[in-house]
N, C-alpha and C. Protein backbone atom coordinates (compact mmCIF):
# COMPACT_ATOMS: atom_id res chain seq x y z
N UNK A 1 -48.14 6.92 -35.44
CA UNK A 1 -48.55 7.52 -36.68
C UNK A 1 -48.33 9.03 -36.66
N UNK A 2 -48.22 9.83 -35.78
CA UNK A 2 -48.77 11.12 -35.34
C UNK A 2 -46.74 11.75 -35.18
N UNK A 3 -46.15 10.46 -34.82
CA UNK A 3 -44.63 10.78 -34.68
C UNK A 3 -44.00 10.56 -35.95
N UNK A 4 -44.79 9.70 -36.84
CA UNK A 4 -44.21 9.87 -38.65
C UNK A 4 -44.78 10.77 -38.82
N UNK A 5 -45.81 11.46 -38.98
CA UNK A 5 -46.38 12.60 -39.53
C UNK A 5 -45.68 13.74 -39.16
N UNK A 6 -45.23 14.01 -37.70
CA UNK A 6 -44.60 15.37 -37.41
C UNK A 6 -43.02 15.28 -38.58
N UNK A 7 -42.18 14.04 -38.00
CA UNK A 7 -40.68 13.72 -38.88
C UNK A 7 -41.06 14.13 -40.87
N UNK A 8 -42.87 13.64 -41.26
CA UNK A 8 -42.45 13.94 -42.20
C UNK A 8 -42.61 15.82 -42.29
N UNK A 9 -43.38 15.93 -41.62
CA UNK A 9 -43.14 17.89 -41.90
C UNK A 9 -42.42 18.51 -41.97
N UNK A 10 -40.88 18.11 -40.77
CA UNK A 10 -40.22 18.43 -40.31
C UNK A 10 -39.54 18.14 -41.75
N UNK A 11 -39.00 16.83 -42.30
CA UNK A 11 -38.73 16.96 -43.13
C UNK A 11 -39.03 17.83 -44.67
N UNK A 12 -39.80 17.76 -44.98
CA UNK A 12 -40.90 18.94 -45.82
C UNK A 12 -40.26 20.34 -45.60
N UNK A 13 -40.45 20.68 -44.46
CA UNK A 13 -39.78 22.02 -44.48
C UNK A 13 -38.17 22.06 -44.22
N UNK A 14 -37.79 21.10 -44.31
CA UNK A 14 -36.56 20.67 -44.55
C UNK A 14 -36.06 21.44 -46.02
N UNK A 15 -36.57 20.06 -46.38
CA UNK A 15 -36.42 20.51 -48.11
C UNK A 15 -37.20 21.70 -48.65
N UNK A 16 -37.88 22.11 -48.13
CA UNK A 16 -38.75 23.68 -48.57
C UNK A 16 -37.63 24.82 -48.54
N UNK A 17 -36.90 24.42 -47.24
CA UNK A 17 -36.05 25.36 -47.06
C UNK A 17 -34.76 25.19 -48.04
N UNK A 18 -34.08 23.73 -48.48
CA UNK A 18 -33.18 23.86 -49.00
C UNK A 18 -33.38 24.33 -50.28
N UNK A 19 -34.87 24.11 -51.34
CA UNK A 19 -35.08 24.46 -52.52
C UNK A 19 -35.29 25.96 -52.04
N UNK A 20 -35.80 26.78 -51.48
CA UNK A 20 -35.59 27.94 -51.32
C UNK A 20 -34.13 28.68 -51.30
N UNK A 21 -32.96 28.00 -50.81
CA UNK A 21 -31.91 28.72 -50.85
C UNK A 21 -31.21 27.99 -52.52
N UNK A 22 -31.60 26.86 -52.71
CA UNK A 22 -30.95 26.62 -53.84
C UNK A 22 -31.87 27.88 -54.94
N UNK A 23 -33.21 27.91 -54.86
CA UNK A 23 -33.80 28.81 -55.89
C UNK A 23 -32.68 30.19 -55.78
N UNK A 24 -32.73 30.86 -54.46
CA UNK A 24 -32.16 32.49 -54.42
C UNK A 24 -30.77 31.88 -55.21
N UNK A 25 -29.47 30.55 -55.11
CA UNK A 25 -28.43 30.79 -55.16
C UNK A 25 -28.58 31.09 -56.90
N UNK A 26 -29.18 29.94 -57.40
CA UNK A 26 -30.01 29.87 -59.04
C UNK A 26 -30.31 31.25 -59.55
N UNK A 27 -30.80 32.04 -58.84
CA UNK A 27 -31.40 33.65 -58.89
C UNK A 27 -29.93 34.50 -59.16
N UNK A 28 -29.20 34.31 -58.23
CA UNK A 28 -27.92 34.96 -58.06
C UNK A 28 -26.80 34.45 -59.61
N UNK A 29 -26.97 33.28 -59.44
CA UNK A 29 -26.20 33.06 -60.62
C UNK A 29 -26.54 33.34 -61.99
N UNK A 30 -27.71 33.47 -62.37
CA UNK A 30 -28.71 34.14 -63.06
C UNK A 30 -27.98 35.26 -63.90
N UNK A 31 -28.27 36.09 -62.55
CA UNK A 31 -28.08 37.58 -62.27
C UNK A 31 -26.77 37.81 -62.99
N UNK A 32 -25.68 37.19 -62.08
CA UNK A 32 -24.18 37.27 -62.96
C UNK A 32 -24.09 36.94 -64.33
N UNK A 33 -24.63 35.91 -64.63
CA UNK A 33 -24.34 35.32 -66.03
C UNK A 33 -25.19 36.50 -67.05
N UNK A 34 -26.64 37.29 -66.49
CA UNK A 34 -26.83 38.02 -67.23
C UNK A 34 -25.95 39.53 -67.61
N UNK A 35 -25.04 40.02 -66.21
CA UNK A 35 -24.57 40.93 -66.21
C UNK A 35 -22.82 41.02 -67.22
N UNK A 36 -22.18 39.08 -66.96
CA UNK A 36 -21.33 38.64 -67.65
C UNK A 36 -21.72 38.61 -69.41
N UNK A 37 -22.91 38.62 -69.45
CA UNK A 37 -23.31 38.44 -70.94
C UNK A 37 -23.36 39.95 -71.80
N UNK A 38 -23.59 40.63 -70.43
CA UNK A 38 -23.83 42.50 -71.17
C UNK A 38 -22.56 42.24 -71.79
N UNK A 39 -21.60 42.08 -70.56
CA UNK A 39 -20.29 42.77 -70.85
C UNK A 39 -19.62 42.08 -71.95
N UNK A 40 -19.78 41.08 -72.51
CA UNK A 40 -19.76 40.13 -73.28
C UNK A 40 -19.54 40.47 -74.65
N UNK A 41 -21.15 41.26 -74.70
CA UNK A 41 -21.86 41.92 -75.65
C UNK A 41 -21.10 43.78 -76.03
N UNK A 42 -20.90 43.81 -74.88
CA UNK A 42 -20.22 44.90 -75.62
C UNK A 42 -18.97 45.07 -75.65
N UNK A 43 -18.25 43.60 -75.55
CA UNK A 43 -16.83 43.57 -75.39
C UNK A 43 -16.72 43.44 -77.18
N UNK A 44 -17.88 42.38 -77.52
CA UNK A 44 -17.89 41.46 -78.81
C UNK A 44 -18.12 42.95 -79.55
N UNK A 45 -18.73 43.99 -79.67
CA UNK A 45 -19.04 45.36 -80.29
C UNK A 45 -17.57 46.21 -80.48
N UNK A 46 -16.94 46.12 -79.59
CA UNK A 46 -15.61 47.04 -79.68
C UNK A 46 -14.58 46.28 -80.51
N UNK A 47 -14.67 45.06 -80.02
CA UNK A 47 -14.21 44.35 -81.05
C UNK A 47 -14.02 44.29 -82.42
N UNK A 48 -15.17 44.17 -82.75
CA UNK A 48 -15.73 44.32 -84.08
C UNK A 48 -15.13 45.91 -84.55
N UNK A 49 -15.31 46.35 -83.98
CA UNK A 49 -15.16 48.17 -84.28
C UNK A 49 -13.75 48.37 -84.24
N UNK A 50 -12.82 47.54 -83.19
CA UNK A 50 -11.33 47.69 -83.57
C UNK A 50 -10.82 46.91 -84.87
N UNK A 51 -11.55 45.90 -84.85
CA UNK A 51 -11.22 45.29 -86.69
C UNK A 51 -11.49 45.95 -87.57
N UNK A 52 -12.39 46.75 -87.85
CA UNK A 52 -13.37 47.40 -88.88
C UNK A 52 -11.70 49.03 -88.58
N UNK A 53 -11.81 49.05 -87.60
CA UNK A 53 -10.65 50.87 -87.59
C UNK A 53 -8.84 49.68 -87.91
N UNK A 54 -8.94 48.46 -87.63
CA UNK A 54 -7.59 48.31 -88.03
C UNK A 54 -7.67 48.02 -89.61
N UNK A 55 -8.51 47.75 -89.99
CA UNK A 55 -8.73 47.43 -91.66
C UNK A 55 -8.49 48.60 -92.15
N UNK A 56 -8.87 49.73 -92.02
CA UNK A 56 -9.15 51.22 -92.46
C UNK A 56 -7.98 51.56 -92.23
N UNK A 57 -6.89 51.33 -90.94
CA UNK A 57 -5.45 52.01 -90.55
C UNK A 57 -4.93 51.20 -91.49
N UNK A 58 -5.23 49.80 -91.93
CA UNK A 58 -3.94 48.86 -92.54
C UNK A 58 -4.30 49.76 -93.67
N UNK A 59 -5.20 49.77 -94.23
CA UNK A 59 -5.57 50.65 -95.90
C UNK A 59 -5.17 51.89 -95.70
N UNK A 60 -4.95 52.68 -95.25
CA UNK A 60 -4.80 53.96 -95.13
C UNK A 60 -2.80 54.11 -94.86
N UNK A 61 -2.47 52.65 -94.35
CA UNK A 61 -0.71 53.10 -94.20
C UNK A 61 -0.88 52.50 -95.73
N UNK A 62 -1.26 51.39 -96.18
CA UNK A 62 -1.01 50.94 -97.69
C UNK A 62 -1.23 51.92 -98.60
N UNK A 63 -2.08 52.89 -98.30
CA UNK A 63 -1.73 54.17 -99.56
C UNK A 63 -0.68 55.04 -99.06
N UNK A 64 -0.40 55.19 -97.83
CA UNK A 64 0.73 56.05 -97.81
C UNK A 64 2.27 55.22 -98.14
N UNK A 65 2.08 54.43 -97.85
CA UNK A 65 3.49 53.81 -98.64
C UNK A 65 3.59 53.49 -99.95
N UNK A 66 2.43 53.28 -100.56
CA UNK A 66 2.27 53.59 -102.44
C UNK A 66 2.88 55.31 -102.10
N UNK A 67 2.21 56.16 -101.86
CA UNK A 67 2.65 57.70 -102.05
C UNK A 67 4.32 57.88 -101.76
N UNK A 68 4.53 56.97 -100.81
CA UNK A 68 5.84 57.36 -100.69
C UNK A 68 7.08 57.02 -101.35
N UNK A 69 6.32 55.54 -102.11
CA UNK A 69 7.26 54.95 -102.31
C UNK A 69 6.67 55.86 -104.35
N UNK A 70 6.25 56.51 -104.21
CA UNK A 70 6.14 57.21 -105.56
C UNK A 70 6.64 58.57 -105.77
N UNK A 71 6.57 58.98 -104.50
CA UNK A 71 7.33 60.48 -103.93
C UNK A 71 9.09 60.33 -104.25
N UNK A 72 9.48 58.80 -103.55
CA UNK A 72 11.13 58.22 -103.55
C UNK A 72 10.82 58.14 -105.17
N UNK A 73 10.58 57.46 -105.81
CA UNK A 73 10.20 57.57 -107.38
C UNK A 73 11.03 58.92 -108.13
N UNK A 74 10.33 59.80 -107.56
CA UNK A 74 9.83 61.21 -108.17
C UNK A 74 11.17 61.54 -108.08
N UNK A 75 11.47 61.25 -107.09
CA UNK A 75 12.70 62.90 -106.31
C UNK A 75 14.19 61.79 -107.33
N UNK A 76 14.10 60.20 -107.44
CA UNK A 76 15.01 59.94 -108.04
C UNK A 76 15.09 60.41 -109.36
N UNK A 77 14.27 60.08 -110.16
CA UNK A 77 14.30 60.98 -111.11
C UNK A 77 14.23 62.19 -111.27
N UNK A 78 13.87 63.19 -110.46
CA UNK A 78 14.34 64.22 -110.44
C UNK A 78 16.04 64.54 -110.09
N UNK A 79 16.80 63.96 -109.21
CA UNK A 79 18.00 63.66 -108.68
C UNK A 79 18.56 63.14 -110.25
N UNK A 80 17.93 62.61 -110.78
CA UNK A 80 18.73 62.09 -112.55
C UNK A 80 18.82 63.28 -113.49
N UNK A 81 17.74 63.64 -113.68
CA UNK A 81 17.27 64.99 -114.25
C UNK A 81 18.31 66.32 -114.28
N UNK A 82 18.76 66.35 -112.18
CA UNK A 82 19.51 67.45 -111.85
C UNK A 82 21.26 67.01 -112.61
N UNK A 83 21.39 65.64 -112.29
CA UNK A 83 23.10 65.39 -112.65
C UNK A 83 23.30 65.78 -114.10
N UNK A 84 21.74 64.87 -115.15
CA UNK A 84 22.25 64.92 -116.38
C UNK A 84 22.26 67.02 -116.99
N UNK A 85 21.34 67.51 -116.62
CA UNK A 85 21.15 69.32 -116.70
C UNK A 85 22.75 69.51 -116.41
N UNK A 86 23.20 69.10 -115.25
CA UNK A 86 24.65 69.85 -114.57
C UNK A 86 25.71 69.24 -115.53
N UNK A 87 25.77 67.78 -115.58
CA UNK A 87 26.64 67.23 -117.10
C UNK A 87 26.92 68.44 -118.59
N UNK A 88 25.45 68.46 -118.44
CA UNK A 88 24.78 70.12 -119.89
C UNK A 88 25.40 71.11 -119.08
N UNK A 89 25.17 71.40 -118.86
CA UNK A 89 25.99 73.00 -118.46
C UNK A 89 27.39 73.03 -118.01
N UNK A 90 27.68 72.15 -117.57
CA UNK A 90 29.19 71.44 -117.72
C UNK A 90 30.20 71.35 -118.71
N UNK A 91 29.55 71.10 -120.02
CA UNK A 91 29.73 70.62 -121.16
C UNK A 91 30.04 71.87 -121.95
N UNK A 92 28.12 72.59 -121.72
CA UNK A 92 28.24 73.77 -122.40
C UNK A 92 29.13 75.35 -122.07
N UNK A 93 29.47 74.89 -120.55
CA UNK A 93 30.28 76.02 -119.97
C UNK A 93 31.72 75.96 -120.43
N UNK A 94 32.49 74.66 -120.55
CA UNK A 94 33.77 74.18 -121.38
C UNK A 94 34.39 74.58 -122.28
N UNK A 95 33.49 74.48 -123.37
CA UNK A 95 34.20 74.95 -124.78
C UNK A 95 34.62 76.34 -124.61
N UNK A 96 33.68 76.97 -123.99
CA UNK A 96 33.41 78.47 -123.66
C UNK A 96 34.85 79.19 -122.85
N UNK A 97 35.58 78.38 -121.74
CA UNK A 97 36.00 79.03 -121.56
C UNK A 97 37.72 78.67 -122.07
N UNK A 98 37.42 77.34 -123.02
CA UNK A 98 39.04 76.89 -124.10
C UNK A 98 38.96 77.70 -124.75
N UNK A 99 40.26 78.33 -124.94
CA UNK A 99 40.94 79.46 -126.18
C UNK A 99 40.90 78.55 -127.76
């Protein structure tokens, strides 16, 4: 009786000991998954913040290519403006210098 009783202690602190290292490994993994979750968290934040600055860059080239493509606009008609003026003074310089 006295030789089951010691085997079961022995056993007892058997398993005392293995739930003790399984608790610390449980502790440890813990630990990571909380430190994996920061980074997680502020991976998911920059994120967010590079969508929010690429929305603002996509809007911000979309008005500059309205401007530009209104600037190319401008200067063509101005470029029309200059031929038909030079046609006029062309015209009007002509008669001027036939006898």
């Amino acid at each position: 009786h006295e030789q089951l009783l010691k085997m079961m202690e022995e056993r007892m602190m058997d398993v005392e000991q293995k739930l003790r290292l399984v608790k610390r490994l449980l502790q440890d993994k813990v630990h990571q998954l909380k430190e994996q979750l920061s980074k997680n968290t502020k991976a998911d934040v920059m994120v967010k913040d590079l969508y929010v600055e690429n929305a603002q860059l996509l809007k911000a080239l979309e008005v500059t290519e309205q401007r530009q493509k209104t600037a190319e606009r401008k200067n063509y008609l101005l470029e029309e403006k200059i031929a038909n003026l030079n046609r006029i003074v062309k015209n009007l310089a002509s008669p001027s210098f036939s006898p």
